[in-house]
Protein backbone atom coordinates (compact mmCIF):
# COMPACT_ATOMS: atom_id res chain seq x y z
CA UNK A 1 -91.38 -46.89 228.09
CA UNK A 2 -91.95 -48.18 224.51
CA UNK A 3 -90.29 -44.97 223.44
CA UNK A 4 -87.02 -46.00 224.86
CA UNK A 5 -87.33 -49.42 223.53
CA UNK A 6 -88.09 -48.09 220.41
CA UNK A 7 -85.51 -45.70 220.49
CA UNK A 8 -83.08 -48.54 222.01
CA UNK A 9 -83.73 -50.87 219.16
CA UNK A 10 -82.78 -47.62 216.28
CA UNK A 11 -79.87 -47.17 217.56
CA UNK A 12 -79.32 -50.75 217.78
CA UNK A 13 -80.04 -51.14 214.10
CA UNK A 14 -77.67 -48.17 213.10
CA UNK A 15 -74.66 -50.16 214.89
CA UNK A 16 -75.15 -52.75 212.76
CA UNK A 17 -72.77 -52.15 210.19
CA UNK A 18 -69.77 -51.37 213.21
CA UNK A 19 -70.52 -54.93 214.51
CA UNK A 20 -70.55 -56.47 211.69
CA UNK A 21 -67.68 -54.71 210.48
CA UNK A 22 -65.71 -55.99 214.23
CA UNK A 23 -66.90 -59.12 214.02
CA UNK A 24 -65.29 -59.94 210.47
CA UNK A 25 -61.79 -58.01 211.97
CA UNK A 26 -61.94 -60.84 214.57
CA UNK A 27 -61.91 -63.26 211.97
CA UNK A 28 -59.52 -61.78 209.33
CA UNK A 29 -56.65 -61.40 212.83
CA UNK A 30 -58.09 -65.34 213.49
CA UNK A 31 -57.23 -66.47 210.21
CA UNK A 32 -54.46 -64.32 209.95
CA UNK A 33 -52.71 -65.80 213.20
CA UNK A 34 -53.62 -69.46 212.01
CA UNK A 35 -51.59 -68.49 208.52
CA UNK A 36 -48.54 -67.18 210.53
CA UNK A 37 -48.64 -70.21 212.62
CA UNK A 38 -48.62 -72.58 209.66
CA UNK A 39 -45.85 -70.34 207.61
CA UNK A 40 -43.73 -71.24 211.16
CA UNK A 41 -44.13 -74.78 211.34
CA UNK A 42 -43.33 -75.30 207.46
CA UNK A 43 -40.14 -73.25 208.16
CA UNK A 44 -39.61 -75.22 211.14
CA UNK A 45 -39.40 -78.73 209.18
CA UNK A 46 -37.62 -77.10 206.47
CA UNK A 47 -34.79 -76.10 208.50
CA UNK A 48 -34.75 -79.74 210.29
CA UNK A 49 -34.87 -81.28 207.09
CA UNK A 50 -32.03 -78.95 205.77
CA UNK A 51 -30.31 -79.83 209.04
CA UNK A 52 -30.66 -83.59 208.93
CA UNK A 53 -29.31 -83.69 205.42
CA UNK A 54 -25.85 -81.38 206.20
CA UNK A 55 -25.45 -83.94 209.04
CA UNK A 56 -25.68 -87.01 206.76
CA UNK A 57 -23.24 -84.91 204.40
CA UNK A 58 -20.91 -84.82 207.29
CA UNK A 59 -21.05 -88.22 208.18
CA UNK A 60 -19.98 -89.54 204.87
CA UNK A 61 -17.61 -86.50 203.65
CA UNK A 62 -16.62 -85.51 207.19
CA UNK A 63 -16.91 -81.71 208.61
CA UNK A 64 -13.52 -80.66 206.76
CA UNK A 65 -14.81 -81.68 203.30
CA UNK A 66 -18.46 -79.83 203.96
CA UNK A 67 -16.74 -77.14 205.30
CA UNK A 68 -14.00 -76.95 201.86
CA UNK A 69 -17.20 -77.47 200.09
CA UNK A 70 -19.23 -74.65 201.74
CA UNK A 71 -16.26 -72.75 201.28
CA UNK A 72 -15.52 -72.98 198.01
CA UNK A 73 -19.23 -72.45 197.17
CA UNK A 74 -19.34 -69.22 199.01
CA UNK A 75 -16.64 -67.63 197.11
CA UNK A 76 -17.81 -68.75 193.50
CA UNK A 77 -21.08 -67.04 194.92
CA UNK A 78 -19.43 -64.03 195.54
CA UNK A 79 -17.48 -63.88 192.58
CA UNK A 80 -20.53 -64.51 190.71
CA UNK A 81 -22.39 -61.38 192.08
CA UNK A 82 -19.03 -59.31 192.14
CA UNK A 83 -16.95 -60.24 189.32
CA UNK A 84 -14.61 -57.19 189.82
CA UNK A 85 -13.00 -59.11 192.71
CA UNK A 86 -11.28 -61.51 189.85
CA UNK A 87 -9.39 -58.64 189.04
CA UNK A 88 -8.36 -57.94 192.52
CA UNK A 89 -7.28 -61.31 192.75
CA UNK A 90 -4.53 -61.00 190.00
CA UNK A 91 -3.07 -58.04 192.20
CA UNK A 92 -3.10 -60.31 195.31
CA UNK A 93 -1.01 -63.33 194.21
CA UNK A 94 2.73 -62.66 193.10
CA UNK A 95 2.94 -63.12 189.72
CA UNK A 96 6.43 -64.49 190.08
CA UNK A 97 7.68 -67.21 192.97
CA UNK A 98 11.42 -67.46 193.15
CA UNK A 99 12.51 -71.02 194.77
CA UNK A 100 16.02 -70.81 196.66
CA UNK A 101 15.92 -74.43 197.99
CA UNK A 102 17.08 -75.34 201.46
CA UNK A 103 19.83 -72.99 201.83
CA UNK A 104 18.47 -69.91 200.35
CA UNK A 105 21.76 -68.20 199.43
CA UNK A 106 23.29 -66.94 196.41
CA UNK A 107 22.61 -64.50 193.66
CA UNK A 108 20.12 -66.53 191.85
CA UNK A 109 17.60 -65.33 194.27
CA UNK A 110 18.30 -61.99 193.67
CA UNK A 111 18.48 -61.89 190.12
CA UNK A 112 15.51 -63.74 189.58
CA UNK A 113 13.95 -60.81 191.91
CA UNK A 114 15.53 -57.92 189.88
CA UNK A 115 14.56 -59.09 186.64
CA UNK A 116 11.05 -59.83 187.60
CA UNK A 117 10.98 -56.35 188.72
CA UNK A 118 12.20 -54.56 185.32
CA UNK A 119 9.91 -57.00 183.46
CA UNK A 120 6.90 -56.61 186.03
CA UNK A 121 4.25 -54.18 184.21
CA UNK A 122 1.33 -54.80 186.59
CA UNK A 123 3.70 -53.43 190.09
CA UNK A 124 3.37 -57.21 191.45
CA UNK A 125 6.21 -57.75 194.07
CA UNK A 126 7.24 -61.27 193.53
CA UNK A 127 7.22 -64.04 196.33
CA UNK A 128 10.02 -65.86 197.51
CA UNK A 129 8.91 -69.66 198.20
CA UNK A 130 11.72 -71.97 200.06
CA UNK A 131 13.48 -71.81 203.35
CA UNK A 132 15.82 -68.83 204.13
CA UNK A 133 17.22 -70.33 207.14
CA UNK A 134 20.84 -71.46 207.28
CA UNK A 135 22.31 -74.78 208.30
């Protein structure tokens, strides 16, 4: 019998370093979960905070001003990380708006529209602005 004990308590003694090894895994995952808990709740008052602000911006602008506002910061965001699309703009608006007042006849109209056309470089189709229905 005090073979096996012996024997019982080598083997014991060359686990050692597995245990010990286990053990500190348990911790590290313990500690590890407690960080990723933490990381959550800070995000968590963050976006209430965020959230408790835009709703006090609301109240005093109202939601169609935030919402201009949002808008309008969105697109200088994109046009400052895509500059190109400034150039795509220019090809988007008519570069020439012909106004025909209420009755929208005569030649005016379409002579402002010809000569806009021979003059036109960039291909822009001009715009006619005004009513074109009859009384």
């Amino acid at each position: 019998m005090p073979a096996t004990a012996s024997e019982k308590a080598r083997a014991t003694a060359e686990q050692q370093h597995q245990l010990v090894e286990a053990l500190i895994g348990v911790q590290v995952a313990e500690q590890n979960r407690n960080a990723a808990k933490l990381r959550g709740e800070g995000q968590k008052l963050e976006l209430e905070e965020t959230a408790q602000g835009q709703k006090a911006q609301s109240d005093v602008l109202g939601q169609d001003r935030v919402l201009t506002i949002n808008l309008v910061q969105q697109f200088l965001k994109t046009i400052e990380q895509k500059p190109e699309i400034v150039g795509l703009i220019g090809r988007l608006v008519p570069q020439t708006v012909v106004s025909t007042g209420s009755q929208g006849a005569g030649l005016d109209s379409a002579a402002a529209i010809f000569g806009a056309l021979l003059n036109n470089n960039s291909g822009a189709v001009p715009t006619l602005a005004g009513s074109s229905s009859k009384k």
